[in-house]
N, C-alpha and C. Protein backbone atom coordinates (compact mmCIF):
# COMPACT_ATOMS: atom_id res chain seq x y z
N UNK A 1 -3.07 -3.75 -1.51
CA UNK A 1 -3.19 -4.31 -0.18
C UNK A 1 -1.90 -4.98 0.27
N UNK A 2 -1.36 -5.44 -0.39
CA UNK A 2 0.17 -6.22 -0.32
C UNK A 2 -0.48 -7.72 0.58
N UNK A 3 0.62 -8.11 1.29
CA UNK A 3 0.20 -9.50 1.64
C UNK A 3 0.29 -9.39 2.86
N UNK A 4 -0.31 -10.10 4.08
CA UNK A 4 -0.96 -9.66 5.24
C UNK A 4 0.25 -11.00 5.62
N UNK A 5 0.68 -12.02 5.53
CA UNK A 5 1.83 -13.04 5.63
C UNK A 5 3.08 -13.11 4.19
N UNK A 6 3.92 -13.57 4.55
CA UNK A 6 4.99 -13.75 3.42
C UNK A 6 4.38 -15.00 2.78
N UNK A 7 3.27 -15.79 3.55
CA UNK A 7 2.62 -16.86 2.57
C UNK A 7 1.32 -16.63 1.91
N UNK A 8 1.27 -15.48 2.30
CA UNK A 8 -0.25 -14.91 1.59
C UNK A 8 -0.49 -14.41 0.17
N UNK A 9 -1.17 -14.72 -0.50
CA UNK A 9 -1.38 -13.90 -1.77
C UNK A 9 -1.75 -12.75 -2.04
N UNK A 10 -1.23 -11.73 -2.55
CA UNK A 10 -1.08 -10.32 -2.98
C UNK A 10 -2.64 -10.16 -3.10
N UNK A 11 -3.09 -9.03 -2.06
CA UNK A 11 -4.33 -8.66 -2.41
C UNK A 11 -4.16 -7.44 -3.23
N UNK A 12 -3.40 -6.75 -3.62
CA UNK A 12 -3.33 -5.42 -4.54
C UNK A 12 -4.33 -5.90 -5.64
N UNK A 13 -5.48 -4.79 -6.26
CA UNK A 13 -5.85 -5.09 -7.59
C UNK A 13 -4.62 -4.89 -8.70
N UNK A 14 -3.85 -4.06 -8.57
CA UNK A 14 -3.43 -4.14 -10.02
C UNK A 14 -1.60 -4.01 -9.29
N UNK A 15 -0.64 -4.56 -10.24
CA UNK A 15 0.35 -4.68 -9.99
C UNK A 15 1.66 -4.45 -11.11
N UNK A 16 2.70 -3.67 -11.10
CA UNK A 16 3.48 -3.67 -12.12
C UNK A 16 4.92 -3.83 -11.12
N UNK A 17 5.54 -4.95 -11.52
CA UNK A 17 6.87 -5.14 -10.46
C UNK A 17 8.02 -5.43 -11.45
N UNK A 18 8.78 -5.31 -11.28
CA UNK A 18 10.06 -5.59 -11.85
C UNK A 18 11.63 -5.31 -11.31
N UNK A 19 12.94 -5.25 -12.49
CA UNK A 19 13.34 -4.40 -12.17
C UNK A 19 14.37 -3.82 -13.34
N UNK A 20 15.42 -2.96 -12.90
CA UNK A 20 16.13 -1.90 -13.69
C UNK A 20 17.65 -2.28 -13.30
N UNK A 21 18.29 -2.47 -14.03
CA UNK A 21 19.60 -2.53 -13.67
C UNK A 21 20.73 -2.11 -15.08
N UNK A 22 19.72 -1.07 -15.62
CA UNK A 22 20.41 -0.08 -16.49
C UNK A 22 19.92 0.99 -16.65
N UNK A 23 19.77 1.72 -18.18
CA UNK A 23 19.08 3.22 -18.36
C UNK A 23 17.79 2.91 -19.28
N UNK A 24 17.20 3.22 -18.86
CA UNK A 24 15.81 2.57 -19.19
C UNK A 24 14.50 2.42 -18.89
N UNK A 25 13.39 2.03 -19.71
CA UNK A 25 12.09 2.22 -19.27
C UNK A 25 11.80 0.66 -18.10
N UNK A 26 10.97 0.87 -17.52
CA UNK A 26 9.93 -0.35 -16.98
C UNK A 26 8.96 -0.64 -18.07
N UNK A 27 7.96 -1.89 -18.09
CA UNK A 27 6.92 -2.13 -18.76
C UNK A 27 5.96 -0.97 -18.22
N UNK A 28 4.61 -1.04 -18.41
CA UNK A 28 3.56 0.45 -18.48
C UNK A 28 2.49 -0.59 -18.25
N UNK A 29 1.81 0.31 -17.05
CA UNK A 29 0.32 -0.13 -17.03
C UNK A 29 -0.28 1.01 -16.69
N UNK A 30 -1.79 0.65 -16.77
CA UNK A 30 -2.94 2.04 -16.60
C UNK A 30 -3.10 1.93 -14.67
N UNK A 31 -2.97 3.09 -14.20
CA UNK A 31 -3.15 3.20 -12.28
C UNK A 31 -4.24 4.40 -12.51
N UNK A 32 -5.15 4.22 -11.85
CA UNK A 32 -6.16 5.14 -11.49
C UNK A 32 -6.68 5.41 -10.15
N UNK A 33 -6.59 6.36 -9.36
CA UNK A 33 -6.93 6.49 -7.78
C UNK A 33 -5.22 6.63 -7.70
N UNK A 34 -5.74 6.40 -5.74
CA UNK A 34 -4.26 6.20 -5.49
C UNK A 34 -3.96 4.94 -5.41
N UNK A 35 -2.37 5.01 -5.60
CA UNK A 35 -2.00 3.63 -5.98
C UNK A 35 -0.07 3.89 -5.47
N UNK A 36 0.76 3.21 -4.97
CA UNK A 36 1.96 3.35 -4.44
C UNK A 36 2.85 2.95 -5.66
N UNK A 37 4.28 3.72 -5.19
CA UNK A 37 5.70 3.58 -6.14
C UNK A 37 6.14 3.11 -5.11
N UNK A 38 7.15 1.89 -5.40
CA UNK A 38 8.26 1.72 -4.46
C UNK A 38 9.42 1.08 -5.15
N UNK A 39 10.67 1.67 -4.02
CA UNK A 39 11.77 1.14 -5.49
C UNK A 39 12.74 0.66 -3.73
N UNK A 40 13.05 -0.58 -3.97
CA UNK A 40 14.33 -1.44 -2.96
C UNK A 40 15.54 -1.73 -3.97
N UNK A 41 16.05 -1.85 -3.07
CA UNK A 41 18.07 -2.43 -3.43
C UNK A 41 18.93 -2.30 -3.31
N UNK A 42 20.44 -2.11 -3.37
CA UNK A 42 21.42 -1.49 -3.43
C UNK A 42 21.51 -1.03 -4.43
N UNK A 43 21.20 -0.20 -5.05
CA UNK A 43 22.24 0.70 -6.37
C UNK A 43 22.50 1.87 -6.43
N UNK A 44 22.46 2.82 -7.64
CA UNK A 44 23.36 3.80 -8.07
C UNK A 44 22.82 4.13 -9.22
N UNK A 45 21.70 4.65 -8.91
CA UNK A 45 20.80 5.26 -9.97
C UNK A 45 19.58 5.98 -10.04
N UNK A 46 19.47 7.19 -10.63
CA UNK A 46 17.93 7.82 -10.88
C UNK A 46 16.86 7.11 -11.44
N UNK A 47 16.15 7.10 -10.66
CA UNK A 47 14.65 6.58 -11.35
C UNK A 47 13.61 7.97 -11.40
N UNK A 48 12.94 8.15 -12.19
CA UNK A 48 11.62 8.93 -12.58
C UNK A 48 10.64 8.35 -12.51
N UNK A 49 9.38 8.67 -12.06
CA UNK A 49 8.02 8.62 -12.50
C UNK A 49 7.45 9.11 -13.46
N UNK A 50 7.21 8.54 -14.53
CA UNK A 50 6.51 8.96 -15.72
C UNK A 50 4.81 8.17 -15.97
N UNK A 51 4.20 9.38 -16.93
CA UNK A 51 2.82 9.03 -17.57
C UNK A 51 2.76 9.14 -18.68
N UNK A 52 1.60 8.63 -19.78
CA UNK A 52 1.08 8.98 -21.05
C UNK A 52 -0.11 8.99 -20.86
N UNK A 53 -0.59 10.05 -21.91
CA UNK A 53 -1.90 10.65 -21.38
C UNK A 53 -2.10 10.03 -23.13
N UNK A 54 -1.42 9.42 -23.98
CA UNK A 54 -1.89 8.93 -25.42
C UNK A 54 -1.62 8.00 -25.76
N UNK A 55 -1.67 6.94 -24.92
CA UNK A 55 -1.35 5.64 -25.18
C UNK A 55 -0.16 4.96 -24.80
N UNK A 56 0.85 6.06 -24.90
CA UNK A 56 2.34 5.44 -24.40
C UNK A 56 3.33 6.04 -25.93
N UNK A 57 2.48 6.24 -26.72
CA UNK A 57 3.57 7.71 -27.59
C UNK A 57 4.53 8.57 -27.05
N UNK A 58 4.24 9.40 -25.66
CA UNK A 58 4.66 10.17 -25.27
C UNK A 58 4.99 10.03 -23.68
N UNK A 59 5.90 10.08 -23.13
CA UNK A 59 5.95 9.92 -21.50
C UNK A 59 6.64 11.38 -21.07
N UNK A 60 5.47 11.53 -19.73
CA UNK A 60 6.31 12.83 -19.17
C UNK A 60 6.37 12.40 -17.83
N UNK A 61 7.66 13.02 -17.24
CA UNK A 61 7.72 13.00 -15.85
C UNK A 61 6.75 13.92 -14.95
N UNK A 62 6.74 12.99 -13.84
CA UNK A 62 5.61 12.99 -12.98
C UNK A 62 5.95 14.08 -12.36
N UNK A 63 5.73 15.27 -11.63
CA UNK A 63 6.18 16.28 -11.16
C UNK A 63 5.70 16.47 -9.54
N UNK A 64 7.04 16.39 -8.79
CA UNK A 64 6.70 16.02 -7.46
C UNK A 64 6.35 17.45 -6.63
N UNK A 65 6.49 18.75 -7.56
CA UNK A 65 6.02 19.94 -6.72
C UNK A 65 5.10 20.81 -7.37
N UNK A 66 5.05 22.11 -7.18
CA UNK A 66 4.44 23.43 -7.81
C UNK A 66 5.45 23.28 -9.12
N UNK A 67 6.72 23.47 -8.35
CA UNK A 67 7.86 23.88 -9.41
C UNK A 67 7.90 22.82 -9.94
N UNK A 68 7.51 21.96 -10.52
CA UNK A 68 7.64 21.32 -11.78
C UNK A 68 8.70 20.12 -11.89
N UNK A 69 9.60 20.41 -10.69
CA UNK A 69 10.68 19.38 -10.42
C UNK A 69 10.26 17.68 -10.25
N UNK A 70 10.78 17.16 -11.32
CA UNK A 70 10.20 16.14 -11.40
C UNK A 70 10.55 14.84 -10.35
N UNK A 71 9.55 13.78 -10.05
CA UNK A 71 9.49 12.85 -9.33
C UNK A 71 10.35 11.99 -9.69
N UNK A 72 11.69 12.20 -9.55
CA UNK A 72 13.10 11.37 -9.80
C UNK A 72 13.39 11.20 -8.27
N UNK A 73 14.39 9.33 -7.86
CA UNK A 73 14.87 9.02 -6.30
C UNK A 73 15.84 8.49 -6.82
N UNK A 74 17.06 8.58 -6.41
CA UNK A 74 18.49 8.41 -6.08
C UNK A 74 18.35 6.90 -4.57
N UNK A 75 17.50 6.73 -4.00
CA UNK A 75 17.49 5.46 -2.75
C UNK A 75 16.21 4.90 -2.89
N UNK A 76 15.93 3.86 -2.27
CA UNK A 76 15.19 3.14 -1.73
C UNK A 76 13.77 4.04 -1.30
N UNK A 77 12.32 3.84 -1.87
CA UNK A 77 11.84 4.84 -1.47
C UNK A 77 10.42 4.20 -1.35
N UNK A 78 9.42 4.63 -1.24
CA UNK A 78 7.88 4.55 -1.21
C UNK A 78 6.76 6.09 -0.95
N UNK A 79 6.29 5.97 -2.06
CA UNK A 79 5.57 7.14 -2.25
C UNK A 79 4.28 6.79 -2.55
N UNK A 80 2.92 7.54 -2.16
CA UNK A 80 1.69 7.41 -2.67
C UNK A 80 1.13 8.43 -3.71
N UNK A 81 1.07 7.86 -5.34
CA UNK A 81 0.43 8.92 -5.54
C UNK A 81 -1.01 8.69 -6.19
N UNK A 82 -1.39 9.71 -6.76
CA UNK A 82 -2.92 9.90 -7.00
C UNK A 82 -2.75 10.16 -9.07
N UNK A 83 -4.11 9.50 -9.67
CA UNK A 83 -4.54 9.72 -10.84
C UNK A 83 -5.52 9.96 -10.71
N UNK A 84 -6.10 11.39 -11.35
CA UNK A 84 -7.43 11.39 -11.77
C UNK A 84 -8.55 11.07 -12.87
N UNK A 85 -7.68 10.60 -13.39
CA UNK A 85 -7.45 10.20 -14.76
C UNK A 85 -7.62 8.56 -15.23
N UNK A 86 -9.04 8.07 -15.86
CA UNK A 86 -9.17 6.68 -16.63
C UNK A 86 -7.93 6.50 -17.18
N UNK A 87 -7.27 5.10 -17.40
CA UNK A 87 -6.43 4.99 -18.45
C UNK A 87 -5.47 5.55 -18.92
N UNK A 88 -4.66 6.62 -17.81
CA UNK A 88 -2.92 7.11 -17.88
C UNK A 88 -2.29 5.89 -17.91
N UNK A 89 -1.28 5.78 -18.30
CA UNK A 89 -0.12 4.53 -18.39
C UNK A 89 0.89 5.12 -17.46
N UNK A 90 1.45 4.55 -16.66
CA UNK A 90 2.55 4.82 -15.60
C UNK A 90 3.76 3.88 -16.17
N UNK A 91 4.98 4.56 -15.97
CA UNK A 91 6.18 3.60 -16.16
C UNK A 91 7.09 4.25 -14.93
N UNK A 92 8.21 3.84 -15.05
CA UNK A 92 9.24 3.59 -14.63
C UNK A 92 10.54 4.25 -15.27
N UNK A 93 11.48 5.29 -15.30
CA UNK A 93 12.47 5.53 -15.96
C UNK A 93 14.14 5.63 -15.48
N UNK A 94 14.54 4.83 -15.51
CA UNK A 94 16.17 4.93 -15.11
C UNK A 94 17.08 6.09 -16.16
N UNK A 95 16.96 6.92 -15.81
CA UNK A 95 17.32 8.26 -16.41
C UNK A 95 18.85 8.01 -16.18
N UNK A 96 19.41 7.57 -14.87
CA UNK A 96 20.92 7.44 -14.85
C UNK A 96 21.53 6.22 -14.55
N UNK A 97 22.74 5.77 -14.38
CA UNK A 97 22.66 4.04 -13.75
C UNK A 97 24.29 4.62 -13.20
N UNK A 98 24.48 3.53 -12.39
CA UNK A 98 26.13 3.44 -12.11
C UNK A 98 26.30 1.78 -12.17
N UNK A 99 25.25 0.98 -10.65
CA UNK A 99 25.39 -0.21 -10.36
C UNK A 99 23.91 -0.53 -9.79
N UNK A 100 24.11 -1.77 -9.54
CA UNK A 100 23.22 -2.39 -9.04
C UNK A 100 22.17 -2.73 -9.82
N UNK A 101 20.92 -3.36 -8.64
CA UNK A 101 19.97 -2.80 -9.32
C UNK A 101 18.24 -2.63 -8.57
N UNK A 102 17.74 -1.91 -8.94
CA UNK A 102 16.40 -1.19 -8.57
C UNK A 102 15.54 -2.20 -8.71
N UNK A 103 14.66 -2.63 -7.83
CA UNK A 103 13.43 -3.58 -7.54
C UNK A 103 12.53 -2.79 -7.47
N UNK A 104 11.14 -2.77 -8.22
CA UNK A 104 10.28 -1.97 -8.14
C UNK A 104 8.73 -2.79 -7.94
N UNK A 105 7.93 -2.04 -7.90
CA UNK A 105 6.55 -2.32 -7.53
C UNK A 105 5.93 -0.94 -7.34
N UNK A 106 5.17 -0.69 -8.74
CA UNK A 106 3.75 0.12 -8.64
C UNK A 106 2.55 -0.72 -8.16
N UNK A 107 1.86 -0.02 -7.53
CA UNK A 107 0.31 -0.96 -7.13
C UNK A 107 -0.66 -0.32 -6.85
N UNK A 108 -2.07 -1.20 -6.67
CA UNK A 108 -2.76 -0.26 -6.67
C UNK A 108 -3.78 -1.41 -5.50
């Protein structure tokens, strides 16, 4: 839900925010339904959407087409996506860096 004032409290049920200012994972939480990615800042870097379908053993990128091309952003972005799925773990992956750094917020 986000916040309806800048003095309001976050109605989102579930929330994973942070940020990246190297090559690297985010922390991991479980998103089920739809639920939004968003990444603010100035920088200079790939981020991915990744899941685990086994706990967090294994992460694959999220795949933003048919073709398989995965859900990696180079800017500032906001996307909605969908789980059908109890209990996937979602992260965050800085696959490349130059500068800056990436402010994020998954939600649900």
């Amino acid at each position: 839900m986000g916040k309806r004032s800048s003095t309001a409290n976050d109605e989102a049920l579930d929330i994973l925010t942070g940020t990246l200012a190297a090559t690297g994972a985010s922390a991991t939480k479980a998103f089920y339904h739809d639920f939004n990615v968003s990444l603010w800042g100035t920088f200079t870097a790939t981020v991915q959407v990744e899941r685990s379908f086994d706990g967090g053993v294994t992460f694959l990128a999220v795949s933003k087409d048919t073709g398989g091309g995965a859900a990696s952003y180079t800017a500032p972005c906001s996307v909605i996506c969908d789980e059908p799925e109890k209990g996937v773990l979602y992260r965050l992956s800085c696959t490349a860096y130059t500068s800056g750094t990436v402010n994020y917020r998954i939600s649900r």
